[in-house]
N, C-alpha and C. Protein backbone atom coordinates (compact mmCIF):
# COMPACT_ATOMS: atom_id res chain seq x y z
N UNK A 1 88.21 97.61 113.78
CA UNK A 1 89.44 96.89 113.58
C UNK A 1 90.21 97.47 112.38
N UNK A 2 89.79 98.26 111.48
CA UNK A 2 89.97 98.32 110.21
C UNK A 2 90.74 100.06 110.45
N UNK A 3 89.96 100.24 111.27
CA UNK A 3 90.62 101.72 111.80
C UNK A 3 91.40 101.94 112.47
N UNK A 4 91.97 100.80 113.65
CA UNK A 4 93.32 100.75 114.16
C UNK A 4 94.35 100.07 112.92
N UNK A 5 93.76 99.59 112.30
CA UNK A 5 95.09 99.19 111.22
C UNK A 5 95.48 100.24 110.40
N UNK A 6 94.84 101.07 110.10
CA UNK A 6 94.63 102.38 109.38
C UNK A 6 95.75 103.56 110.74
N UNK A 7 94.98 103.49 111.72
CA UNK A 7 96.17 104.27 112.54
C UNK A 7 97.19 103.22 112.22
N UNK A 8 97.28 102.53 112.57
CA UNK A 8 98.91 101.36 113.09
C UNK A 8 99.75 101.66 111.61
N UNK A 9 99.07 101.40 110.54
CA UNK A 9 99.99 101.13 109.11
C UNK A 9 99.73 102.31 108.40
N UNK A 10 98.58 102.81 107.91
CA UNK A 10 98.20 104.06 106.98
C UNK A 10 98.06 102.72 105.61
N UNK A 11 97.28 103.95 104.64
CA UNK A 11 96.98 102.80 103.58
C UNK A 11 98.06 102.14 102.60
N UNK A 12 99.49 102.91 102.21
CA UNK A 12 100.00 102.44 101.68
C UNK A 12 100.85 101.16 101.60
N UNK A 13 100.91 101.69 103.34
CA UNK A 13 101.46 100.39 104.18
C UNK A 13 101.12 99.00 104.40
N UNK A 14 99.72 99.29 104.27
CA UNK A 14 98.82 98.11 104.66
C UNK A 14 98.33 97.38 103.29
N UNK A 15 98.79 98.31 101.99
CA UNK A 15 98.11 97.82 100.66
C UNK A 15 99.55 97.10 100.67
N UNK A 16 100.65 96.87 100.84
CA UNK A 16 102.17 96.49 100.69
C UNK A 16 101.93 95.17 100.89
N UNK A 17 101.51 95.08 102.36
CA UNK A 17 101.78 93.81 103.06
C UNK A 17 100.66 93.05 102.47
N UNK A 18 99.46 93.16 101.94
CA UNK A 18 98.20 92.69 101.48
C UNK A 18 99.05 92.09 100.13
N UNK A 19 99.36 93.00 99.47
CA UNK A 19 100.18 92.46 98.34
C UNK A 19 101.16 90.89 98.26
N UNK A 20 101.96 91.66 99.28
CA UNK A 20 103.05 90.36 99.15
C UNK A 20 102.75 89.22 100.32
N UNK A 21 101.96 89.08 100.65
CA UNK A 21 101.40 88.13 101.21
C UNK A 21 100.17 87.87 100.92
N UNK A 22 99.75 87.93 99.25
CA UNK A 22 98.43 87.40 98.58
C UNK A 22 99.20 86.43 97.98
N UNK A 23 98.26 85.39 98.20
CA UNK A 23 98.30 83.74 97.90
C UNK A 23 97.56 83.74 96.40
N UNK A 24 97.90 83.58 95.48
CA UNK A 24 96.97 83.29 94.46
C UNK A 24 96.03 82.69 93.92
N UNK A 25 95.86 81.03 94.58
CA UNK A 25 94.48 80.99 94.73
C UNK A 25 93.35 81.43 95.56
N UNK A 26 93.68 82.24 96.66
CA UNK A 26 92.65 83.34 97.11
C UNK A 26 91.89 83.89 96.17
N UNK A 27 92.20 84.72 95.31
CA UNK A 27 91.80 85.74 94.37
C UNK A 27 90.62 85.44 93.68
N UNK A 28 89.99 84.12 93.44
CA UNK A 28 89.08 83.75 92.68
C UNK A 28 88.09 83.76 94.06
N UNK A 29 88.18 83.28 95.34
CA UNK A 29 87.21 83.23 96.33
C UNK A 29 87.15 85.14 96.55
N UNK A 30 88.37 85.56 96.64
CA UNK A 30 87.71 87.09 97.33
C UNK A 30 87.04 87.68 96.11
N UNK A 31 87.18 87.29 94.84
CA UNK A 31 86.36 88.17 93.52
C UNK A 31 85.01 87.83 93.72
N UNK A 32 84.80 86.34 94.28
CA UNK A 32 83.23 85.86 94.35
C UNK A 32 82.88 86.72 95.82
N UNK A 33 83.31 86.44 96.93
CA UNK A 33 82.97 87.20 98.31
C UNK A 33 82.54 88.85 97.62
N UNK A 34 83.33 89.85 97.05
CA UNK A 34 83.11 90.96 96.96
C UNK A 34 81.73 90.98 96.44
N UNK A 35 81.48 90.41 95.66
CA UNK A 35 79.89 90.37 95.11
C UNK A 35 78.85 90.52 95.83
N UNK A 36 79.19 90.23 97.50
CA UNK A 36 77.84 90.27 99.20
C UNK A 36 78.15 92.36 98.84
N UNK A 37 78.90 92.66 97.92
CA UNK A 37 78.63 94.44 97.96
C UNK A 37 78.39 94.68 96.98
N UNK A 38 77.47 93.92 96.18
CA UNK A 38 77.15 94.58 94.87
C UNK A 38 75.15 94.20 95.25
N UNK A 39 74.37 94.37 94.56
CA UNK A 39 72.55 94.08 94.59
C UNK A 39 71.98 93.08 94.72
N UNK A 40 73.08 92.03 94.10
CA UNK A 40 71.86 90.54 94.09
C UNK A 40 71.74 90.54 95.79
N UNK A 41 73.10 90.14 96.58
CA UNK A 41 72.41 89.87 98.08
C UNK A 41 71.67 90.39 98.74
N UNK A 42 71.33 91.86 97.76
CA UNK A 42 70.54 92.94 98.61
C UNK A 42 68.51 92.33 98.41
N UNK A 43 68.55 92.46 97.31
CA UNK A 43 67.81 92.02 96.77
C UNK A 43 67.56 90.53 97.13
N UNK A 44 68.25 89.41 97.51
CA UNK A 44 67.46 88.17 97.98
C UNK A 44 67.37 88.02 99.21
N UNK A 45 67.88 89.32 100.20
CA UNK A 45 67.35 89.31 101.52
C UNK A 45 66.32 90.36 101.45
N UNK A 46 65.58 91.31 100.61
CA UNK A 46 64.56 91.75 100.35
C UNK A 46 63.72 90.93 100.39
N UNK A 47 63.90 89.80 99.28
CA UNK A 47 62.76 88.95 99.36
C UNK A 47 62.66 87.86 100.75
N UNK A 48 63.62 87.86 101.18
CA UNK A 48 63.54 87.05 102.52
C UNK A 48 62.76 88.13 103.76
N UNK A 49 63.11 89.24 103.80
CA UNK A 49 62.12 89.68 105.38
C UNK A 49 60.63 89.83 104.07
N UNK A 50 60.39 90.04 102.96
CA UNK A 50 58.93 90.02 102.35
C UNK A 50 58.40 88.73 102.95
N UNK A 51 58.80 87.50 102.57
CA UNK A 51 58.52 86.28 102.91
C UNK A 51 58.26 85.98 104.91
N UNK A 52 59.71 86.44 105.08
CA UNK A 52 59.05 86.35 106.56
C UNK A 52 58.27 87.52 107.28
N UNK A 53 57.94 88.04 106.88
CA UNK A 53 56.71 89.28 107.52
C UNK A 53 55.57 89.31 106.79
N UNK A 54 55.51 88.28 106.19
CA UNK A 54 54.13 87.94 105.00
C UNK A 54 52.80 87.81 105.69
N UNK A 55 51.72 88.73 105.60
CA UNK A 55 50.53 88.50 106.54
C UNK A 55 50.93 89.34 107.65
N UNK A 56 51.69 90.28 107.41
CA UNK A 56 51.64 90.73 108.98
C UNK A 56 51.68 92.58 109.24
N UNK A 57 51.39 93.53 109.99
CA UNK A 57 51.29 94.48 109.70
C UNK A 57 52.44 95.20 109.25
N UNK A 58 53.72 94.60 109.78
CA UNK A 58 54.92 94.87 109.91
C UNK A 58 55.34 94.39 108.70
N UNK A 59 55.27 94.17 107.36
CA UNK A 59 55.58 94.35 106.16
C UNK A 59 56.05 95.56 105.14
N UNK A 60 54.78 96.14 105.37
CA UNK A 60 55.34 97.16 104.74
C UNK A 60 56.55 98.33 105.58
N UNK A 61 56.37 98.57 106.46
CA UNK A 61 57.18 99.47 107.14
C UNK A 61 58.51 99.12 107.02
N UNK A 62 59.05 97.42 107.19
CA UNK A 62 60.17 96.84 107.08
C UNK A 62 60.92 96.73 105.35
N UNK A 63 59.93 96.73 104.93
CA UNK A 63 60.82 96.56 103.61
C UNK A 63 60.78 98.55 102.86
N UNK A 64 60.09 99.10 103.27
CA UNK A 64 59.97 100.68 103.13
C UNK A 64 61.60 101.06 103.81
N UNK A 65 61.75 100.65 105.03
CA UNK A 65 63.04 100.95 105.79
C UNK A 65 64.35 99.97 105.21
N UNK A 66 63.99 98.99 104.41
CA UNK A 66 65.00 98.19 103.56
C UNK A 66 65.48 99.32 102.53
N UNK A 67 64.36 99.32 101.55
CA UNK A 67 64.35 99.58 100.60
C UNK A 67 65.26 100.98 100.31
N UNK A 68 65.04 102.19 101.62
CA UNK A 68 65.38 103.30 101.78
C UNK A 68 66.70 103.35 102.09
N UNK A 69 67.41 102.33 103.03
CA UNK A 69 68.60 101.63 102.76
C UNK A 69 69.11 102.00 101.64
N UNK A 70 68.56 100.79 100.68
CA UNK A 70 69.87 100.25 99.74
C UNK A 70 69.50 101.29 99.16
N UNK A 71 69.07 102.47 98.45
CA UNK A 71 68.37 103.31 98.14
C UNK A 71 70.34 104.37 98.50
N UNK A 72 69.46 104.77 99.40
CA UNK A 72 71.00 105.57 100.21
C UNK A 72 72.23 105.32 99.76
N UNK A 73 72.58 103.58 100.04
CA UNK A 73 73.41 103.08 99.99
C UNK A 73 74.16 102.83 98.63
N UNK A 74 73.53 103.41 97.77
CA UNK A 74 73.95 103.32 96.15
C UNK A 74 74.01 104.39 96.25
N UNK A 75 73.16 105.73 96.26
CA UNK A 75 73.15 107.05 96.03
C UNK A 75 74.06 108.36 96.57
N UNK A 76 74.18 107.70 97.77
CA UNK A 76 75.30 108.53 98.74
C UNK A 76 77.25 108.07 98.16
N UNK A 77 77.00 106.66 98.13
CA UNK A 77 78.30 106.59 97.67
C UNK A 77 79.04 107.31 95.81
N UNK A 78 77.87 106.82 95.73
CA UNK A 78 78.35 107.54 94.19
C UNK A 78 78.27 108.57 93.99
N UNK A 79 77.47 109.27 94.84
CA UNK A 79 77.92 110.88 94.55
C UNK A 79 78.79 111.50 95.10
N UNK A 80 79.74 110.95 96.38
CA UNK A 80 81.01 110.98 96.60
C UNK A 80 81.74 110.59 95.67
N UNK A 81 81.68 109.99 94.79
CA UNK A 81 82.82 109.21 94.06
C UNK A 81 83.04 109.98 92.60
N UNK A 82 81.71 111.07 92.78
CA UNK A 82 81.60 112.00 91.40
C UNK A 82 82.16 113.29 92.16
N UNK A 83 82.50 113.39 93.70
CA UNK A 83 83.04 114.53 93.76
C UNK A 83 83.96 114.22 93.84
N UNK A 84 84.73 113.30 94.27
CA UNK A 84 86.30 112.93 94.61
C UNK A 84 86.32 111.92 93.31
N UNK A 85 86.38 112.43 92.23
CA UNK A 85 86.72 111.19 90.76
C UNK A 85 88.31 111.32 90.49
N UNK A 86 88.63 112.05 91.10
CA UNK A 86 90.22 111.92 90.78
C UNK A 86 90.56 111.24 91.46
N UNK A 87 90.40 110.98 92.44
CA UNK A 87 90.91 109.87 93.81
C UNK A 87 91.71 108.50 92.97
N UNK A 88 92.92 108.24 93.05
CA UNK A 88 93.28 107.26 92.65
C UNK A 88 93.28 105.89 93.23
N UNK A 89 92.98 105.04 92.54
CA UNK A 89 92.36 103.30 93.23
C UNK A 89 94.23 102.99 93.49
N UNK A 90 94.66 102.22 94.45
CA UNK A 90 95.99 101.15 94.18
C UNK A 90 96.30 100.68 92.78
N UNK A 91 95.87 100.33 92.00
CA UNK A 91 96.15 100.17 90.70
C UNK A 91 97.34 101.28 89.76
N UNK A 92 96.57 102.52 90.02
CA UNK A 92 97.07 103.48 89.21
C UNK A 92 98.77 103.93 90.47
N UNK A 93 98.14 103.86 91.39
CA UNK A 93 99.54 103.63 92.25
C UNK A 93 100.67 103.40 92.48
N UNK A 94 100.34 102.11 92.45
CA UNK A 94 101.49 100.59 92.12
C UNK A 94 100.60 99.93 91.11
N UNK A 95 101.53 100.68 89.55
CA UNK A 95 101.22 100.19 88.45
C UNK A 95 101.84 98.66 88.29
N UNK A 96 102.78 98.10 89.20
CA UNK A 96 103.46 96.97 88.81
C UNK A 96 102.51 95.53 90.24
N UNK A 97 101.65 95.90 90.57
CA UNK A 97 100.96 95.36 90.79
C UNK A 97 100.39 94.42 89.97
N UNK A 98 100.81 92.59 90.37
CA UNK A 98 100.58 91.63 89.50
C UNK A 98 98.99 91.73 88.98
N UNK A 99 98.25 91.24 87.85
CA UNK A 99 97.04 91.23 87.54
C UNK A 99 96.61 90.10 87.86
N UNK A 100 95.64 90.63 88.48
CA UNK A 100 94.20 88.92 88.71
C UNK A 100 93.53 88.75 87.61
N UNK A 101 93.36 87.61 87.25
CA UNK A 101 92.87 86.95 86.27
C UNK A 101 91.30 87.21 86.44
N UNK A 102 90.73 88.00 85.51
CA UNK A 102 89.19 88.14 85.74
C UNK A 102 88.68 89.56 86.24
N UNK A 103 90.06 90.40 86.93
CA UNK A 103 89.71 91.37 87.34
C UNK A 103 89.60 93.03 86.47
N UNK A 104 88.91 93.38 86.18
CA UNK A 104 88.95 94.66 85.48
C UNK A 104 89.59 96.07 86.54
N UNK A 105 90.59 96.08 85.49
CA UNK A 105 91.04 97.24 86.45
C UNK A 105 90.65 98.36 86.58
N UNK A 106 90.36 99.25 87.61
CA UNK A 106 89.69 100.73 87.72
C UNK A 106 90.76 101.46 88.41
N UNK A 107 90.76 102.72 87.71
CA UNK A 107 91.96 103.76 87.68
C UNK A 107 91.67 105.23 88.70
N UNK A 108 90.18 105.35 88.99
CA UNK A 108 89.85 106.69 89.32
C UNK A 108 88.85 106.05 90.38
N UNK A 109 87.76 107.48 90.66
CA UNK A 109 86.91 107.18 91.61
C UNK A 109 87.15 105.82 92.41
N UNK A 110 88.14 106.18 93.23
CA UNK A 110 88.47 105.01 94.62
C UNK A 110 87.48 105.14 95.57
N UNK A 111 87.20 106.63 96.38
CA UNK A 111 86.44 107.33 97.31
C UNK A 111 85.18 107.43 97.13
N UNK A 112 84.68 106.51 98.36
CA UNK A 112 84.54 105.81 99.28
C UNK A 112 84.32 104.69 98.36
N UNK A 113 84.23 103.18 99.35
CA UNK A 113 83.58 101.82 98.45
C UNK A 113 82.61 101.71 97.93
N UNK A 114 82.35 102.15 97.48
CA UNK A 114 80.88 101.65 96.88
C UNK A 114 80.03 99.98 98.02
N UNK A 115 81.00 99.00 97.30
CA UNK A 115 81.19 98.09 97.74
C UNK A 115 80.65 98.07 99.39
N UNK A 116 81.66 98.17 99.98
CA UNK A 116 81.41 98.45 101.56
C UNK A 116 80.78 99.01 101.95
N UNK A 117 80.07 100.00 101.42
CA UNK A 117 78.98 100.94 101.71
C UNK A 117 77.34 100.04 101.86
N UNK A 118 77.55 99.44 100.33
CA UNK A 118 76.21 99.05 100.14
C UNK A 118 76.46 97.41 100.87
N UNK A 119 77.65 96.87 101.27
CA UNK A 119 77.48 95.44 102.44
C UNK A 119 77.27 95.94 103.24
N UNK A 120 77.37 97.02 104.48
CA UNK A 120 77.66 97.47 105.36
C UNK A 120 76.07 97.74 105.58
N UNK A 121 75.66 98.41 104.72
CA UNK A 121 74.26 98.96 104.57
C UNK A 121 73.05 97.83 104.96
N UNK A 122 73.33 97.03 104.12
CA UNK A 122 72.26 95.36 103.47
C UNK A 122 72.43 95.27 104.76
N UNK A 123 73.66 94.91 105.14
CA UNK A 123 73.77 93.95 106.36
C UNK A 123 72.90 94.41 107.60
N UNK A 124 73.51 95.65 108.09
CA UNK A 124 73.28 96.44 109.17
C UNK A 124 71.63 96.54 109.24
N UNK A 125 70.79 96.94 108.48
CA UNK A 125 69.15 96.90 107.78
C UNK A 125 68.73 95.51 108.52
N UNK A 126 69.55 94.15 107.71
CA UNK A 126 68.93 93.06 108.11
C UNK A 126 68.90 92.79 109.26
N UNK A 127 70.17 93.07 110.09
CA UNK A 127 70.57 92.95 111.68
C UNK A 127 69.49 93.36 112.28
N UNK A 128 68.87 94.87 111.94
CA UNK A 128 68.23 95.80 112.48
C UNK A 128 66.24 95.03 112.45
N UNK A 129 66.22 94.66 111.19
CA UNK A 129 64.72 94.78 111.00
C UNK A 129 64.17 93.10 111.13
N UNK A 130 64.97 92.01 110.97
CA UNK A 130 64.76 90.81 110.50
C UNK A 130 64.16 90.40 112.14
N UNK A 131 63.19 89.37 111.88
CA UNK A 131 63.05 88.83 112.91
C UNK A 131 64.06 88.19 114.23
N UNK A 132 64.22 88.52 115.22
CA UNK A 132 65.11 87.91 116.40
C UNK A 132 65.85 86.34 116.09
N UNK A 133 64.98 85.64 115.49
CA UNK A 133 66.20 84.31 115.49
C UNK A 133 66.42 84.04 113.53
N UNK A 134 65.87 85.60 113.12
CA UNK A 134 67.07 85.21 112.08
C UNK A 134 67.78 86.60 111.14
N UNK A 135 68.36 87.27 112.83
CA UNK A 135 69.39 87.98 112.72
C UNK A 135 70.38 87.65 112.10
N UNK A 136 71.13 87.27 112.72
CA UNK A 136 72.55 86.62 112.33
C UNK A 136 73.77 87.40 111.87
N UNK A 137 73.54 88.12 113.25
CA UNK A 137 74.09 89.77 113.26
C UNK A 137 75.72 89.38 112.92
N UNK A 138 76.24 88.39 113.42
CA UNK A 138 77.77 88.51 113.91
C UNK A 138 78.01 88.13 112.27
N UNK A 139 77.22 86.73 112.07
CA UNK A 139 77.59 86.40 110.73
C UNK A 139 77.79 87.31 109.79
N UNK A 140 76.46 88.38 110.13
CA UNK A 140 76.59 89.16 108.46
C UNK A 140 77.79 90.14 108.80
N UNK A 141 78.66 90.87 109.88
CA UNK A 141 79.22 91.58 110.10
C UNK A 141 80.38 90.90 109.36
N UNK A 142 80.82 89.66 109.75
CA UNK A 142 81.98 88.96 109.19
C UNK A 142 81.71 89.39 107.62
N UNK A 143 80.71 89.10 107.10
CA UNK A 143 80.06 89.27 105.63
C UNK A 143 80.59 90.69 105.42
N UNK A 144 80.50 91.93 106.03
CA UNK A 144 80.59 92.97 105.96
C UNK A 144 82.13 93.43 105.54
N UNK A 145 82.71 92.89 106.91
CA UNK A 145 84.03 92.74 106.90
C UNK A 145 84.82 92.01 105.74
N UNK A 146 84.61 91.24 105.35
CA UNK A 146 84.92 90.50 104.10
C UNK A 146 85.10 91.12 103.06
N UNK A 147 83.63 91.93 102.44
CA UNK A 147 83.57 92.69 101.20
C UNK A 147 84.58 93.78 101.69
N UNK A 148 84.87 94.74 102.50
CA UNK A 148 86.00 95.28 103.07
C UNK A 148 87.43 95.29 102.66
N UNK A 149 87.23 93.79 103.05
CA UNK A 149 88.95 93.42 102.85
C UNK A 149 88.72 92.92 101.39
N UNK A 150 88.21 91.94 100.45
CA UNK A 150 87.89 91.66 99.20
C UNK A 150 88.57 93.53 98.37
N UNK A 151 88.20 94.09 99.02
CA UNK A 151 88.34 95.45 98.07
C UNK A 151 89.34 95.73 98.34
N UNK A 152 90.11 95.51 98.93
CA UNK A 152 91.49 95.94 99.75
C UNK A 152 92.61 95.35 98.71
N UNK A 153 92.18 93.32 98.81
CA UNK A 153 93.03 92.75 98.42
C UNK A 153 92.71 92.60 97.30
N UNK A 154 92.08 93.13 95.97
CA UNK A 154 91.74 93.05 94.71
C UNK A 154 92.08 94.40 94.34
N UNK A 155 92.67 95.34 95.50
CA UNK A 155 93.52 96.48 95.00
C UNK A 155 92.80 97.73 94.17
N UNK A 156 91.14 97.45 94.47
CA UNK A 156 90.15 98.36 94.16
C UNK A 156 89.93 99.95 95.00
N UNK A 157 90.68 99.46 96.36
CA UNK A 157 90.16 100.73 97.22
C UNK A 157 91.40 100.42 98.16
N UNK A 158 91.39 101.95 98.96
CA UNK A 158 92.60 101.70 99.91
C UNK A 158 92.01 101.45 101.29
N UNK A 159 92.96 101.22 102.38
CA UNK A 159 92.11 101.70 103.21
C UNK A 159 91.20 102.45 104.28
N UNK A 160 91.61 103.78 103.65
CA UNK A 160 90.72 104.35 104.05
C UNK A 160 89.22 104.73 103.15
N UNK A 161 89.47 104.27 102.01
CA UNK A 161 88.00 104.42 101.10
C UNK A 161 86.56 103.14 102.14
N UNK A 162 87.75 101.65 102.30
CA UNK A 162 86.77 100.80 103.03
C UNK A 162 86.06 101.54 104.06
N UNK A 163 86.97 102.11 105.12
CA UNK A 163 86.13 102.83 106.29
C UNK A 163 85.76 103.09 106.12
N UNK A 164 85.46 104.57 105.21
CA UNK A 164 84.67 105.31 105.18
C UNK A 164 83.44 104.73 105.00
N UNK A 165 83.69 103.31 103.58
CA UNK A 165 82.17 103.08 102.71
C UNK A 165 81.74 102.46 104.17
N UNK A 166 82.26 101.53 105.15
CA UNK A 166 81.86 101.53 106.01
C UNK A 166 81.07 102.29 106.88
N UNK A 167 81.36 103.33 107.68
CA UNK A 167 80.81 104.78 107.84
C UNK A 167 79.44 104.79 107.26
N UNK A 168 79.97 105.26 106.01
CA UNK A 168 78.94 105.60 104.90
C UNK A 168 76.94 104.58 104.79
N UNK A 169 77.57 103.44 105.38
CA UNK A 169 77.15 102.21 105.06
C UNK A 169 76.22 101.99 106.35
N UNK A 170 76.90 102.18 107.62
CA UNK A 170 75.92 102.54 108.48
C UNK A 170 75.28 103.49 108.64
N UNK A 171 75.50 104.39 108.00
CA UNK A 171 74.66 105.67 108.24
C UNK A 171 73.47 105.47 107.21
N UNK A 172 73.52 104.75 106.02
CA UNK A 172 72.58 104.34 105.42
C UNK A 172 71.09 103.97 106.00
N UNK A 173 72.00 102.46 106.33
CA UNK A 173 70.74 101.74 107.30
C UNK A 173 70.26 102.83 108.44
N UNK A 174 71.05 103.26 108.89
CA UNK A 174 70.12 104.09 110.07
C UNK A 174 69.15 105.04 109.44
N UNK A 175 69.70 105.85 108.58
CA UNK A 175 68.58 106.89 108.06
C UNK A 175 67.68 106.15 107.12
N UNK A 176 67.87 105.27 106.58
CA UNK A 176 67.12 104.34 105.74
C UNK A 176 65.96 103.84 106.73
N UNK A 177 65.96 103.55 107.52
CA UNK A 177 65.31 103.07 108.84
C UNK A 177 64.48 104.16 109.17
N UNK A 178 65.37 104.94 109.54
CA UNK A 178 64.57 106.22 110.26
C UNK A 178 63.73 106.96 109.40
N UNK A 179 64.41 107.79 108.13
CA UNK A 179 63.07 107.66 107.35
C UNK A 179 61.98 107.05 106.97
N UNK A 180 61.99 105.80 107.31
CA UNK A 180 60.63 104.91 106.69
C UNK A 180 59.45 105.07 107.75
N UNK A 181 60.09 105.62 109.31
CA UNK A 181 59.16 105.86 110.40
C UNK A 181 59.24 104.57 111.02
N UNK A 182 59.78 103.38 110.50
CA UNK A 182 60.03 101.68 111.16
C UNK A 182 59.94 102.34 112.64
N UNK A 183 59.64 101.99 113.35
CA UNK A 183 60.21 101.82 114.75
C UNK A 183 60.27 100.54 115.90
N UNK A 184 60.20 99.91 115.10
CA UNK A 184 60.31 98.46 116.04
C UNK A 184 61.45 97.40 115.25
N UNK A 185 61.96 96.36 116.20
CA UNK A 185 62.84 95.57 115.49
C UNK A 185 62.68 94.35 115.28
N UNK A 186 61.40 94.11 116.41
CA UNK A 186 61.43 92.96 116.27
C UNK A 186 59.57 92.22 116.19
């Protein structure tokens, strides 16, 4: 969805309309949402498939294929972001872009999200490895999608940095997966 808006508008276009149709009490819910792309959520659904695969052979392999994940999913993005550090965020852009209260502004390394990379990642892992009735595939995708747009409309990334961390983010979980040798899902 994020990639036909990207064909339909391009990023500058689409950072415009995000702009002038941001509501201002939004800004305090999307600063808390962006946080499903930073470690803690990674980390308390770690401890959730530990807990539910507890006693079972399928422990270690699942959290080996977690772990290799978020692993990726920090490591791959940031070393894009050390080759493309000039990449300018919306901020440095459209310097007259109103300020959010709370938000620290970042000027460089836009490319790719960080953010979206490592939701995209968490999520996709959990979809993949968690037991059958507590997937909750669609939910976490919305989750995914969220931190996405959170970065969009807090004027951190454009959008094509989201896709990519997107991209980026599934390719995580898959090789995160695939390296660990996991081969089952359920």
């Amino acid at each position: 969805m994020l990639g036909l808006a990207y064909a339909l508008y391009g990023s500058h276009a689409l950072m415009h309309w995000i702009q002038d149709d941001r509501v201002l009490w939004a800004d305090e819910i999307v600063q808390i949402w962006t946080r499903f792309g930073e470690g803690y959520p990674a980390l308390l659904a770690l401890g959730a498939l530990a807990w539910l695969y507890r006693g079972t052979t399928s422990l270690r392999p699942v959290l080996r294929a977690f772990l290799y994940t978020i692993l990726l999913a920090y490591l791959i993005p940031q070393g894009l972001k050390w080759i493309f550090s000039e990449a300018p965020r919306p901020w440095k852009v459209f310097p007259s872009v109103q300020d959010i209260p709370g938000l620290t502004r970042s000027f460089a390394k836009s490319f790719p999200s960080g953010h979206t990379a490592f939701a995209v990642a968490w999520t996709a892992a959990w979809s993949t490895l968690a037991p059958a009735k507590f997937k909750a595939s669609i939910g976490l995708c919305l989750i995914a999608f969220g931190v996405g747009y959170s970065r969009m409309h807090l004027h951190m990334h454009w959008l094509h940095d989201v896709v990519a961390g997107g991209l980026i983010g599934f390719f995580c979980a898959y090789a995160g997966i695939r390296l660990s040798g996991f081969t089952q899902t359920s």
